[in-house]
N, C-alpha and C. Protein backbone atom coordinates (compact mmCIF):
# COMPACT_ATOMS: atom_id res chain seq x y z
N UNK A 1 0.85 -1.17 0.00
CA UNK A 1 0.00 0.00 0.00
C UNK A 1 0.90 1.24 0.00
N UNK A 2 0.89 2.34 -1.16
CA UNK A 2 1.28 3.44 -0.70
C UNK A 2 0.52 4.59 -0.72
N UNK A 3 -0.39 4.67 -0.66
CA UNK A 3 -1.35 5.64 -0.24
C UNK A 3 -2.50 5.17 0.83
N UNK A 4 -3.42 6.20 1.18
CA UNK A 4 -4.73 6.45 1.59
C UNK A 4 -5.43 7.53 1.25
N UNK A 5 -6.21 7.60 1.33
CA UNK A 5 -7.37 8.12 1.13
C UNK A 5 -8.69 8.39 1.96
N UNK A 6 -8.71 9.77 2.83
CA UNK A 6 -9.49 9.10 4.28
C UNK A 6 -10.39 10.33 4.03
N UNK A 7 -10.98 10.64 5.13
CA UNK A 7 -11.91 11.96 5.77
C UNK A 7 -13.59 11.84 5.38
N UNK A 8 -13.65 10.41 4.62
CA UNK A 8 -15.29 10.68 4.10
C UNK A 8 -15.86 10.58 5.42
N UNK A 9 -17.26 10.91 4.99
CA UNK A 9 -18.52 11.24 5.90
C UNK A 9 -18.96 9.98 6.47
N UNK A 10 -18.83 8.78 5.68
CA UNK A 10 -19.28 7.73 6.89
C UNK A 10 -18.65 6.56 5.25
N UNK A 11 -18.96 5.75 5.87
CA UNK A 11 -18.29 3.91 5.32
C UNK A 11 -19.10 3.97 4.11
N UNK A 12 -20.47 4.32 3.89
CA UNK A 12 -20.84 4.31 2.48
C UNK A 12 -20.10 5.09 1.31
N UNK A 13 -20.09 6.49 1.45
CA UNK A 13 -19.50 7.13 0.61
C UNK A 13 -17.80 6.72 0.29
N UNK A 14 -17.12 6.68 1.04
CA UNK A 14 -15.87 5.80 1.12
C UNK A 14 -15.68 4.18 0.31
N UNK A 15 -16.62 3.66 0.54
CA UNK A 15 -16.90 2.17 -0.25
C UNK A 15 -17.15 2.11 -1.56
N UNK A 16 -18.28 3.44 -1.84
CA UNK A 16 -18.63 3.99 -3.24
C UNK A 16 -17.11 4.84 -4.08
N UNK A 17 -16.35 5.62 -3.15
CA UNK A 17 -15.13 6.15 -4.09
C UNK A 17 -14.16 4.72 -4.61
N UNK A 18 -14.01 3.75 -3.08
CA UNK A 18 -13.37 2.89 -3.31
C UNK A 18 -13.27 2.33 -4.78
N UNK A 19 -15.15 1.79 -5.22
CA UNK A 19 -15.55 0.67 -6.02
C UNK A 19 -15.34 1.47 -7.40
N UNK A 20 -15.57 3.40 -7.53
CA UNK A 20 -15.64 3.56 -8.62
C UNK A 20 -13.88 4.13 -9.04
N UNK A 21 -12.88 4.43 -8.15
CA UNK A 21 -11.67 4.42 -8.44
C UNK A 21 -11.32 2.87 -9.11
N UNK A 22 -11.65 1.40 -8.24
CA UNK A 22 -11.46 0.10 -8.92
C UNK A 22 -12.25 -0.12 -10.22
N UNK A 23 -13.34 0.57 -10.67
CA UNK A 23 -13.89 0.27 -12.20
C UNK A 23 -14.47 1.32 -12.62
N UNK A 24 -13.71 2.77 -12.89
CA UNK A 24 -13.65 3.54 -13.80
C UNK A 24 -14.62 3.39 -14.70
N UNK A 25 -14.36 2.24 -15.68
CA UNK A 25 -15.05 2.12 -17.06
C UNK A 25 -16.84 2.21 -16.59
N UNK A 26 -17.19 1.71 -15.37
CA UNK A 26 -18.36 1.34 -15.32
C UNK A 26 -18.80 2.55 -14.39
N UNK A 27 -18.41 3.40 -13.66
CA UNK A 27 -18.78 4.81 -13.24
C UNK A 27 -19.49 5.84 -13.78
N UNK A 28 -20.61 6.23 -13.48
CA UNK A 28 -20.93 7.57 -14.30
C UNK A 28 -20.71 8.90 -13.98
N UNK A 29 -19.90 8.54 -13.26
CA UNK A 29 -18.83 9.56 -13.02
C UNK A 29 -17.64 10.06 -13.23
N UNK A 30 -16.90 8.82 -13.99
CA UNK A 30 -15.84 8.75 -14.76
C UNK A 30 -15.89 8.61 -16.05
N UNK A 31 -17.11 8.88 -16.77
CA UNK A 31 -17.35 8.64 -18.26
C UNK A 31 -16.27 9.07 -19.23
N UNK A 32 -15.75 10.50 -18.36
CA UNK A 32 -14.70 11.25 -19.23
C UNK A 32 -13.09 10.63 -19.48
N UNK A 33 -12.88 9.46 -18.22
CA UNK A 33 -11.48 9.60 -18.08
C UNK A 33 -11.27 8.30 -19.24
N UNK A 34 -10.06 8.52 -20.08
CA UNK A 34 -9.62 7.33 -20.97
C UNK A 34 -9.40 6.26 -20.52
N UNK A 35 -9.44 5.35 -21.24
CA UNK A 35 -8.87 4.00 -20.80
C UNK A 35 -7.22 3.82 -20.90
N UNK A 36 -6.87 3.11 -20.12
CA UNK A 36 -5.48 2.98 -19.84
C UNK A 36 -4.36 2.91 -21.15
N UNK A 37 -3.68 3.26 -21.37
CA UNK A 37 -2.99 3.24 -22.24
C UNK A 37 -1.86 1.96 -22.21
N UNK A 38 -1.72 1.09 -23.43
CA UNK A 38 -0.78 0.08 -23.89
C UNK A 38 0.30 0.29 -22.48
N UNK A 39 0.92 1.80 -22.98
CA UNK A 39 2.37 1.67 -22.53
C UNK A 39 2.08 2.15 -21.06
N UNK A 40 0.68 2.38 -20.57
CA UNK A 40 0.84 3.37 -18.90
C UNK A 40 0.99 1.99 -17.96
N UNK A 41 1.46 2.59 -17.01
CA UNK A 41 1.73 1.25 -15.87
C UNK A 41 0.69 1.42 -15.07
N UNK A 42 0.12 0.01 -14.45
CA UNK A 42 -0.98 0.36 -13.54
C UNK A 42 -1.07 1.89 -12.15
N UNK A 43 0.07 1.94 -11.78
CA UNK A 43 0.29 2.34 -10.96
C UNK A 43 -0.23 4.15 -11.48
N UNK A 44 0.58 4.38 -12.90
CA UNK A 44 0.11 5.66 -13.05
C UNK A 44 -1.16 5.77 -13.49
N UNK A 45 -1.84 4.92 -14.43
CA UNK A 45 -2.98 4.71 -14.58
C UNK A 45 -4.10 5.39 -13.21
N UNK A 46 -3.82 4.35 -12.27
CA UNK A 46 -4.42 4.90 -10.85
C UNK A 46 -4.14 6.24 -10.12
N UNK A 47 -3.46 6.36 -10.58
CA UNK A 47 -3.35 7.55 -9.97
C UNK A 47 -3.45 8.90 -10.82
N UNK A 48 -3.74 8.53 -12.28
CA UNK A 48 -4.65 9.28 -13.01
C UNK A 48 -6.13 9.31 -12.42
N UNK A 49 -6.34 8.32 -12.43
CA UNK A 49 -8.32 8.00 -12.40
C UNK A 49 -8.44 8.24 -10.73
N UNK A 50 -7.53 8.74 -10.12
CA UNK A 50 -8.10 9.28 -8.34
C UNK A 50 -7.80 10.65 -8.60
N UNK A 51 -7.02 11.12 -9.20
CA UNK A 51 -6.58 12.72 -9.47
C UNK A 51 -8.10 13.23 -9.92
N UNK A 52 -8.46 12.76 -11.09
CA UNK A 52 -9.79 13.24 -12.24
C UNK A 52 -10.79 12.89 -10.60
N UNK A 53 -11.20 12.10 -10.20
CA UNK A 53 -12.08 11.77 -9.56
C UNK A 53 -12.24 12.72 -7.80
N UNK A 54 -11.10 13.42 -7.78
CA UNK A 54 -11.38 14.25 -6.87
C UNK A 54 -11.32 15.53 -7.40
N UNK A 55 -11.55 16.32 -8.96
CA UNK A 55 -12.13 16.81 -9.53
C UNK A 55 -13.61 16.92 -9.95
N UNK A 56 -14.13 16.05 -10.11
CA UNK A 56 -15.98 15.71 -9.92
C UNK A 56 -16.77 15.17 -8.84
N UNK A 57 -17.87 15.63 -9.04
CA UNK A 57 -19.15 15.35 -7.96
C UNK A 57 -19.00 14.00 -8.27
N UNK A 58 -19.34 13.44 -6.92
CA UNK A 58 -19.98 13.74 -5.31
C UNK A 58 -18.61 13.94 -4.77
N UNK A 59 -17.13 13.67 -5.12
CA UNK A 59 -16.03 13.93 -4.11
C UNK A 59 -15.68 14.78 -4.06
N UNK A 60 -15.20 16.16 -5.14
CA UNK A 60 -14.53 16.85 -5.32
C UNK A 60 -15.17 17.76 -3.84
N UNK A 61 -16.33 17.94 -3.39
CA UNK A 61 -16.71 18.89 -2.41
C UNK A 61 -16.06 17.59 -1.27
N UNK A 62 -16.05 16.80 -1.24
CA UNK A 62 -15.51 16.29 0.36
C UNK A 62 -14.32 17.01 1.10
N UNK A 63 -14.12 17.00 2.67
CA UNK A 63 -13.14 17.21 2.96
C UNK A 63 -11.81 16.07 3.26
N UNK A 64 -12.08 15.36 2.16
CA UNK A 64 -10.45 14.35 1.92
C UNK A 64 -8.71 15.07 2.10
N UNK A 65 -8.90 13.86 2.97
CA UNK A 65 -7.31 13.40 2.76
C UNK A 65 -6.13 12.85 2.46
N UNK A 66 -5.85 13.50 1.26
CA UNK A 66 -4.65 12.55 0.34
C UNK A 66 -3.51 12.09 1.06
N UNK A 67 -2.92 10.94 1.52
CA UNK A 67 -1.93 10.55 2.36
C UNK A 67 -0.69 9.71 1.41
N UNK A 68 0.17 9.77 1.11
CA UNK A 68 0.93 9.85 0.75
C UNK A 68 1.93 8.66 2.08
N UNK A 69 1.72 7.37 2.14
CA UNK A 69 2.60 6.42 3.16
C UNK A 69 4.19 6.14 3.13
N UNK A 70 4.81 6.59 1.62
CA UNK A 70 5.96 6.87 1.59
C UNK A 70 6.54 8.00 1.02
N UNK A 71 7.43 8.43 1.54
CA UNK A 71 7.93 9.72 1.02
C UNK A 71 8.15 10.25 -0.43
N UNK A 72 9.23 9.30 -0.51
CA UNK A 72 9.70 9.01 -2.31
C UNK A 72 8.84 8.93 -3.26
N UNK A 73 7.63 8.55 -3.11
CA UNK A 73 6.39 8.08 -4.14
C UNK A 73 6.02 9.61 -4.15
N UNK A 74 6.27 10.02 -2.93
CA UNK A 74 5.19 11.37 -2.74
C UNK A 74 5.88 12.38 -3.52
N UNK A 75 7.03 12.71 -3.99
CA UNK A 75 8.32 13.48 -4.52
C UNK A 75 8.33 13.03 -6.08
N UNK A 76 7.95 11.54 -6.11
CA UNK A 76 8.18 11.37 -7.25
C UNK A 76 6.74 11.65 -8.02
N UNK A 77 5.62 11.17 -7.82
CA UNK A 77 4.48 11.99 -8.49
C UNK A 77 3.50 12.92 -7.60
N UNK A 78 4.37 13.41 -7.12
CA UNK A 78 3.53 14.82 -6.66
C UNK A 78 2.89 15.51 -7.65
N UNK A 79 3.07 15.44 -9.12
CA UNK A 79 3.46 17.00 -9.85
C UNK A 79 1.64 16.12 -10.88
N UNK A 80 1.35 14.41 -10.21
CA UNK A 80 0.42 13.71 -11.23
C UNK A 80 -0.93 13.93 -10.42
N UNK A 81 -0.84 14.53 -9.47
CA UNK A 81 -2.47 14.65 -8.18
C UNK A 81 -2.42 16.01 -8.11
N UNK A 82 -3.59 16.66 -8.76
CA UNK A 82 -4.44 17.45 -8.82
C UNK A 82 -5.49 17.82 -7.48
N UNK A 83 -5.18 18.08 -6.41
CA UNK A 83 -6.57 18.45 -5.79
C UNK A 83 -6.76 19.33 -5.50
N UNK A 84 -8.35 19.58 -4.62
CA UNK A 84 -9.14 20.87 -4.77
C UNK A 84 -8.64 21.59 -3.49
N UNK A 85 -8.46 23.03 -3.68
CA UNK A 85 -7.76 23.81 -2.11
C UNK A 85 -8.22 23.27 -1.08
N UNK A 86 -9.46 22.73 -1.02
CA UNK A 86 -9.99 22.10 0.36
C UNK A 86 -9.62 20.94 0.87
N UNK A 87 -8.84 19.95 0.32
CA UNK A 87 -8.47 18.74 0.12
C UNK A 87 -7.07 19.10 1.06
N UNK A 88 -6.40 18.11 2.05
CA UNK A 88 -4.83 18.14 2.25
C UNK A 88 -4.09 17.11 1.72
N UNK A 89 -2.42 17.63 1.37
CA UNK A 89 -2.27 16.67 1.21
C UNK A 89 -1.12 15.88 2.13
N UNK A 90 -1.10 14.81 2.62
CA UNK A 90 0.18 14.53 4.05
C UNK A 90 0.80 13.36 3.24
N UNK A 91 2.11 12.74 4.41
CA UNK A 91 3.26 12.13 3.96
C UNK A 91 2.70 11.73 5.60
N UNK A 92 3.55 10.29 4.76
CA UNK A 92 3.69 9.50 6.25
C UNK A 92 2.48 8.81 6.97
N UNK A 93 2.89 7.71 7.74
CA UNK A 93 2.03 6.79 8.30
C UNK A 93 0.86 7.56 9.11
N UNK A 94 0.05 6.67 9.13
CA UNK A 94 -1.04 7.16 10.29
C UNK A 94 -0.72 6.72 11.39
N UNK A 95 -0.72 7.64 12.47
CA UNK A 95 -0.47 6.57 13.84
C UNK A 95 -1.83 6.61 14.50
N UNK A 96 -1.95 5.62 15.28
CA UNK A 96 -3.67 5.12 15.84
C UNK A 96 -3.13 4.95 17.30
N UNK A 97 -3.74 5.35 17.95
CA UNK A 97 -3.96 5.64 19.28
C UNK A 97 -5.14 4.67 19.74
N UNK A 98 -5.17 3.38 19.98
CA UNK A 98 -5.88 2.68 21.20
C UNK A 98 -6.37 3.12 22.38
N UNK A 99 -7.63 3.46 22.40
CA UNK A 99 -8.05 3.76 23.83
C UNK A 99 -8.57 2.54 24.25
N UNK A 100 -8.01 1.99 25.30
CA UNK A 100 -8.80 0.59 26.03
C UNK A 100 -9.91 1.43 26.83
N UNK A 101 -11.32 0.23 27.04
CA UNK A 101 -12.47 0.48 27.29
C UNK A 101 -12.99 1.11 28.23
N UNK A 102 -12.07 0.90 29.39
CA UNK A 102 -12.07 2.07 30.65
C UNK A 102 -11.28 3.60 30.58
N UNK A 103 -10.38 3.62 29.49
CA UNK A 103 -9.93 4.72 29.28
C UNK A 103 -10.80 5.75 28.17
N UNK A 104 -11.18 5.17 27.77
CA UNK A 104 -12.59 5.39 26.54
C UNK A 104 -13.76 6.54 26.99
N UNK A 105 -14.07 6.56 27.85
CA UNK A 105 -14.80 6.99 29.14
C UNK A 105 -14.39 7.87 29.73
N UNK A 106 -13.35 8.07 30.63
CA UNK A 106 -12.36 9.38 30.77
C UNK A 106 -12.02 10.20 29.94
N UNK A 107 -11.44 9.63 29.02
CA UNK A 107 -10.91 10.38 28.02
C UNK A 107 -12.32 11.40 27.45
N UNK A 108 -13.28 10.93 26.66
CA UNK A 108 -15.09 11.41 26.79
C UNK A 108 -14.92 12.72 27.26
N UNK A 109 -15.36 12.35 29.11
CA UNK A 109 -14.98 13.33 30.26
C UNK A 109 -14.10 13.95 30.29
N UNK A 110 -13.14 14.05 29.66
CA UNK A 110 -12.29 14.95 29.84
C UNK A 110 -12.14 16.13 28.58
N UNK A 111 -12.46 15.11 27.85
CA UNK A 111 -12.71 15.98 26.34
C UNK A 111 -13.93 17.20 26.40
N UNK A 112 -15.27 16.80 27.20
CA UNK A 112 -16.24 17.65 27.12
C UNK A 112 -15.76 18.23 28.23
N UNK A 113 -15.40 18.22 29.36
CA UNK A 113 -14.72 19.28 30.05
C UNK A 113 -13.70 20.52 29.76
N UNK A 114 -13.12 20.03 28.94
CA UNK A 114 -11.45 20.82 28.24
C UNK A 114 -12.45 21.87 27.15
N UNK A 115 -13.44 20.94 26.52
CA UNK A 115 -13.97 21.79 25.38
C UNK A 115 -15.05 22.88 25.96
N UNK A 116 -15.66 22.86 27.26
CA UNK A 116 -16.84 23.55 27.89
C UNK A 116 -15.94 24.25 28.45
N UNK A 117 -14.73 24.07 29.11
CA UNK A 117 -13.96 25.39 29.64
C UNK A 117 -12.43 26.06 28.74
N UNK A 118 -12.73 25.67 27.28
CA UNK A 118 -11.85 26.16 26.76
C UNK A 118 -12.92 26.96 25.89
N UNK A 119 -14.44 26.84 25.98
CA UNK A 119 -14.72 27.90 24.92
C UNK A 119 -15.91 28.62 25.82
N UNK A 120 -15.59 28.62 27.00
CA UNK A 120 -16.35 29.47 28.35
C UNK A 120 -18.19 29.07 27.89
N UNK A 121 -18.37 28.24 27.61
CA UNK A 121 -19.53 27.34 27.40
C UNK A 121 -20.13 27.05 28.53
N UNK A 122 -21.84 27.48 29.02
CA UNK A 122 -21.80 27.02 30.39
C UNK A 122 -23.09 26.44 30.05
N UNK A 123 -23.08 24.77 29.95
CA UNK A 123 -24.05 23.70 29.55
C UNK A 123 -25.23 23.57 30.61
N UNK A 124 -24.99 24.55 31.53
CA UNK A 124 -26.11 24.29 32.54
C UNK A 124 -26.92 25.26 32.26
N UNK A 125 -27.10 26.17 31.02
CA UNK A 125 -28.42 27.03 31.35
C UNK A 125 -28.56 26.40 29.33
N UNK A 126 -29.54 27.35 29.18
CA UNK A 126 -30.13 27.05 27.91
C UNK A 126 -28.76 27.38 26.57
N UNK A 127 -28.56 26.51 25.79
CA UNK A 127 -27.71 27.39 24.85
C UNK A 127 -28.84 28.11 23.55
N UNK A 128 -28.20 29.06 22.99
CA UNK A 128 -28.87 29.96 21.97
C UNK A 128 -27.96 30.11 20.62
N UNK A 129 -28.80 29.72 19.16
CA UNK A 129 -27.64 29.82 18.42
C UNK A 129 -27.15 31.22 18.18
N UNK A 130 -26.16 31.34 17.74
CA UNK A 130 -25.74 32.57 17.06
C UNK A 130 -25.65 33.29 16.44
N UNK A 131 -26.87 32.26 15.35
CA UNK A 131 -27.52 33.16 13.80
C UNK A 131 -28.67 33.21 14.07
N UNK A 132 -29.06 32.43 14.54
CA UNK A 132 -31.04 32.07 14.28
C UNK A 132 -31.63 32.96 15.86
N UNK A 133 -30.74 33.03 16.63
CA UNK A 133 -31.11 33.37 17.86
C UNK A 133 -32.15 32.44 18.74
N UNK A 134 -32.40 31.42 18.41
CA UNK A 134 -33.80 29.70 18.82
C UNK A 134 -32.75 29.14 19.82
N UNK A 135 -33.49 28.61 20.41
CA UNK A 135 -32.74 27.41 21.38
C UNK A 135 -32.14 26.58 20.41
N UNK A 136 -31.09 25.87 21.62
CA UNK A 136 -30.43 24.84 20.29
C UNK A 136 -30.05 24.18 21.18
N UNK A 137 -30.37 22.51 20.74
CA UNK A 137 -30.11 21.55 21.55
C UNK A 137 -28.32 21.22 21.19
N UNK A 138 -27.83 20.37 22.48
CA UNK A 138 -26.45 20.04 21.93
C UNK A 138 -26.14 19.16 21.37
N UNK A 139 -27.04 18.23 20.56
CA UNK A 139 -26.59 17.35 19.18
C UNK A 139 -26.78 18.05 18.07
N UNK A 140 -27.47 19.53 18.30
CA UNK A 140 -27.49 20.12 17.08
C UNK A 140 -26.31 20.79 16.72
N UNK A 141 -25.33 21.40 18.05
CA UNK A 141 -25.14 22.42 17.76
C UNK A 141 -23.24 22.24 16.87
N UNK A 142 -22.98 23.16 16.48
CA UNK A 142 -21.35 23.17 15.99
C UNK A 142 -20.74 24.75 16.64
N UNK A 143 -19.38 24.36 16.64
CA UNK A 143 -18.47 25.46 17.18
C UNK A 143 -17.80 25.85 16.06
N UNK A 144 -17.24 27.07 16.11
CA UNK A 144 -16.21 26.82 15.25
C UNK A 144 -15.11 26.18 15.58
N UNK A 145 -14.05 26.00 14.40
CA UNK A 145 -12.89 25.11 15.09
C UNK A 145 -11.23 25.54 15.01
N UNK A 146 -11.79 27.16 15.50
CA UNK A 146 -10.70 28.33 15.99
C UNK A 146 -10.78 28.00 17.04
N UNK A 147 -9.20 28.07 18.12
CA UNK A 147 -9.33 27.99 19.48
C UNK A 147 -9.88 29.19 20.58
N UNK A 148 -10.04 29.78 19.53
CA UNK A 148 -10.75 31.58 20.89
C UNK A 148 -11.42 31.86 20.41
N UNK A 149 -12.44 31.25 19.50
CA UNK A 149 -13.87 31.75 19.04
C UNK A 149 -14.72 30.85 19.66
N UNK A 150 -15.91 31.56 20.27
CA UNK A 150 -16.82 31.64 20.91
C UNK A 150 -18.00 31.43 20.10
N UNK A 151 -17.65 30.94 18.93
CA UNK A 151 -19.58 30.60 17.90
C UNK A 151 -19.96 29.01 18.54
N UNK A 152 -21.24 29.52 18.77
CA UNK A 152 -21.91 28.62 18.84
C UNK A 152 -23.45 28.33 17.92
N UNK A 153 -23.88 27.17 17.30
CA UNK A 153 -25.19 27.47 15.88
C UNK A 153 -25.10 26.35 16.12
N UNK A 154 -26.67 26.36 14.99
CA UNK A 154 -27.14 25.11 14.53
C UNK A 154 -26.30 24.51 13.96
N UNK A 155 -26.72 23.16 13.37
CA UNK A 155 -24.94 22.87 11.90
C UNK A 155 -26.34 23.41 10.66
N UNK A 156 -27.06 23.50 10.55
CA UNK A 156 -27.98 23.92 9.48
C UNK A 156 -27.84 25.39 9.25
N UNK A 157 -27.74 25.78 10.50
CA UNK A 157 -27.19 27.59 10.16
C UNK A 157 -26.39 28.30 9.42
N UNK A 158 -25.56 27.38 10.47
CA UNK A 158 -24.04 27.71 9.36
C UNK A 158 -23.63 26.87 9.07
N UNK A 159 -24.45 26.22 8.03
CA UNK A 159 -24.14 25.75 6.59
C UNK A 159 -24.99 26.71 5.54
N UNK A 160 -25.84 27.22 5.84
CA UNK A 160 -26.48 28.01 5.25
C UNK A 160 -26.01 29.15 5.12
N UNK A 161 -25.02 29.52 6.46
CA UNK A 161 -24.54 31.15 6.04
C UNK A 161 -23.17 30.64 5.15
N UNK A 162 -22.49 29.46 5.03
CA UNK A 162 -21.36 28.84 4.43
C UNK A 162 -21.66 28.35 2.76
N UNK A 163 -22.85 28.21 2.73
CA UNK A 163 -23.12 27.54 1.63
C UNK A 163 -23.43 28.95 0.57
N UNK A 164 -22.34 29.28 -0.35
CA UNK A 164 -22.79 30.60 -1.75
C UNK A 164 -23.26 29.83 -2.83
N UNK A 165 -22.69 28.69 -3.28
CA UNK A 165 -23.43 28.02 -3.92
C UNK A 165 -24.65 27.68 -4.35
N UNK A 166 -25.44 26.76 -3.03
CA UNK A 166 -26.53 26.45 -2.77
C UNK A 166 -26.01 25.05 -3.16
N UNK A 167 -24.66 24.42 -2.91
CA UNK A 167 -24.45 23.24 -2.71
C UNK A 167 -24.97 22.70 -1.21
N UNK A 168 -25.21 21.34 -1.71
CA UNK A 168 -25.65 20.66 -0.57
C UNK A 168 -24.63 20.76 0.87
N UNK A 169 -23.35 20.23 0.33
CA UNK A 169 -22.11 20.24 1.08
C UNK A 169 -21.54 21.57 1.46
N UNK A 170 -20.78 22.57 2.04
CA UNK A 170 -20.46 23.84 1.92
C UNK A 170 -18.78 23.24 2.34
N UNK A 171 -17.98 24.05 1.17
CA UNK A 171 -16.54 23.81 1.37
C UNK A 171 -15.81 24.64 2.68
N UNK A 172 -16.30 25.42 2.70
CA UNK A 172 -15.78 26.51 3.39
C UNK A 172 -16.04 28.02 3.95
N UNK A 173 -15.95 28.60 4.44
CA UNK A 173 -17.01 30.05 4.83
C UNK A 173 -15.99 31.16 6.14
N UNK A 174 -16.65 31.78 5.87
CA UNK A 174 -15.99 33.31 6.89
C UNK A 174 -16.72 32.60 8.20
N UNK A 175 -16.16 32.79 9.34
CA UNK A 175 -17.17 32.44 10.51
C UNK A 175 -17.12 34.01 11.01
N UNK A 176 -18.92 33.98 10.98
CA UNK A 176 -19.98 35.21 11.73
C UNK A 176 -19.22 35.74 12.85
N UNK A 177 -18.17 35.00 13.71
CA UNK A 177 -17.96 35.27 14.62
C UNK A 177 -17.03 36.00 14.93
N UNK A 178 -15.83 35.25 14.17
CA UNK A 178 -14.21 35.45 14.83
C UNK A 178 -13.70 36.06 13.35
N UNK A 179 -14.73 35.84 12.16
CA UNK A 179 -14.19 36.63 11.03
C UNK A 179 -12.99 35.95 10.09
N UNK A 180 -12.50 34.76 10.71
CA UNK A 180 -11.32 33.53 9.75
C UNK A 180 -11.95 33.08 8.96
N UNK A 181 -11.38 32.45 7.87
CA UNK A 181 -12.00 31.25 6.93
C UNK A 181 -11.88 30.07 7.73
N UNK A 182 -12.91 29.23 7.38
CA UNK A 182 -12.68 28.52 8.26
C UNK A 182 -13.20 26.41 7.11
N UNK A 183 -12.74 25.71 7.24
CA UNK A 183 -13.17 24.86 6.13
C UNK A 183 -13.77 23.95 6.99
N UNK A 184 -15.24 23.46 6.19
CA UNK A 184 -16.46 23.18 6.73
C UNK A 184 -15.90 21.60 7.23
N UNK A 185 -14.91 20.85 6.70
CA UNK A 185 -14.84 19.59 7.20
C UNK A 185 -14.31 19.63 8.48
N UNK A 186 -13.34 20.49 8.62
CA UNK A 186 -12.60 20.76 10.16
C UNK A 186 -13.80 21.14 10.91
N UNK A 187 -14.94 22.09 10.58
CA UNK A 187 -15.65 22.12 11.54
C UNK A 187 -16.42 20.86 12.09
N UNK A 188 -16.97 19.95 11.13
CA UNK A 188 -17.62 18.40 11.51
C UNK A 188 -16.32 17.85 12.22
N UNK A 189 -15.00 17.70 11.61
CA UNK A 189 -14.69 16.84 12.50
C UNK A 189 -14.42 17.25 13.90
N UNK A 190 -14.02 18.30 14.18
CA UNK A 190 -14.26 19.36 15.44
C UNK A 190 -15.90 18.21 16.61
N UNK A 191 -16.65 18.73 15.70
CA UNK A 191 -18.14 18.50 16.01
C UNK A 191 -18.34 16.78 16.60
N UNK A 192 -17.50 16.23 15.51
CA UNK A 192 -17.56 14.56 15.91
C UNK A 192 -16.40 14.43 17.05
N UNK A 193 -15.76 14.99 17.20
CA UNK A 193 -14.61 14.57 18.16
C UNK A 193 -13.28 13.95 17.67
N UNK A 194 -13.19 14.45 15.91
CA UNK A 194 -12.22 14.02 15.51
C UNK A 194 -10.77 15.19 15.31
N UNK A 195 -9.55 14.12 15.53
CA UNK A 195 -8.42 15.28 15.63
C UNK A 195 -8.25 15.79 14.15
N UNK A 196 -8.52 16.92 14.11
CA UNK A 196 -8.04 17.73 12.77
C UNK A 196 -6.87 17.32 11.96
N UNK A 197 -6.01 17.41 13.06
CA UNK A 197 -4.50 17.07 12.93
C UNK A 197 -4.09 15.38 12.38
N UNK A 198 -4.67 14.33 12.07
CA UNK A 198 -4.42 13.35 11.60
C UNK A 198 -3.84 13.11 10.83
């Protein structure tokens, strides 16, 4: 293996890039890309037909991450992967962090503690969003995922104040609050409890 390919939204969409990067020809999403050439080697081949494919809908709006597991590969066709500003791209292994089942739990607790007193959040009275001005329950709500901004919203809000398009997905947006750009996948994974930094 020398790549990955991570950050989708859940195991379906991920299974679906998987199946249509493995059969191109049969994608209707890849209608455009050629068939392999006599002299191309599989290797560049593939990595033609993932370049084109994070150029078009449904991926090109994801917030993916191109990973790159060895260096040298990464140096040597850097110049053949095309992706969209919203996309990163990294070098090097993933490292995975095991939480055993009692540490699983603390860790939780400690996370919603660090995050309620690092963004002066006080979960004991009502929260209010920050666009809509409505109550907002806390499976609704998103932060931004600046460390000294104080937004708190629906995720429907601001996706709506994020979304110029009127895409379903929103790549990216000014936050109402703190005034940064801020890119809409960091805010979900923020939201899910995932490290940005991966």
């Amino acid at each position: 293996m020398v790549l990955i390919i991570h950050g989708f939204p859940n195991s379906r969409a991920a299974l679906r890039f998987e199946w249509a990067w493995q059969h191109p020809n049969l994608s209707r999403h890849l209608r455009h890309v050629p068939k392999k050439k006599s002299r191309q080697s599989v290797f560049s081949y593939c990595l033609m037909v993932v370049s084109e494919m994070l150029q078009v809908t449904p991926w090109c709006r994801l917030p993916l991450v191109f990973r790159w597991l060895h260096q040298e590969l990464a140096g040597d066709y850097a110049s053949t992967i095309n992706l969209p500003a919203h996309m990163s791209l990294k070098c090097g292994n993933v490292i995975v962090k095991k939480i055993g089942h009692g540490q699983k739990k603390n860790e939780k607790d400690k996370r919603k503690s660090n995050n309620e007193e690092d963004n002066g959040i006080n979960y004991h009275n009502d929260l209010i969003c920050d666009i809509c001005y409505r109550k907002l329950d806390k499976t609704e709500k998103i932060m931004c995922s600046k460390e000294n901004c104080k937004l708190i919203a629906h995720l429907i809000c601001l996706a709506n104040v994020f979304r110029i398009d009127k895409k379903i997905i929103p790549i990216n947006g000014i936050c109402p609050s703190c005034n940064t750009k801020v890119l809409w996948g960091d805010l979900i994974r923020k939201k899910l409890g995932c490290n940005i930094d991966i």
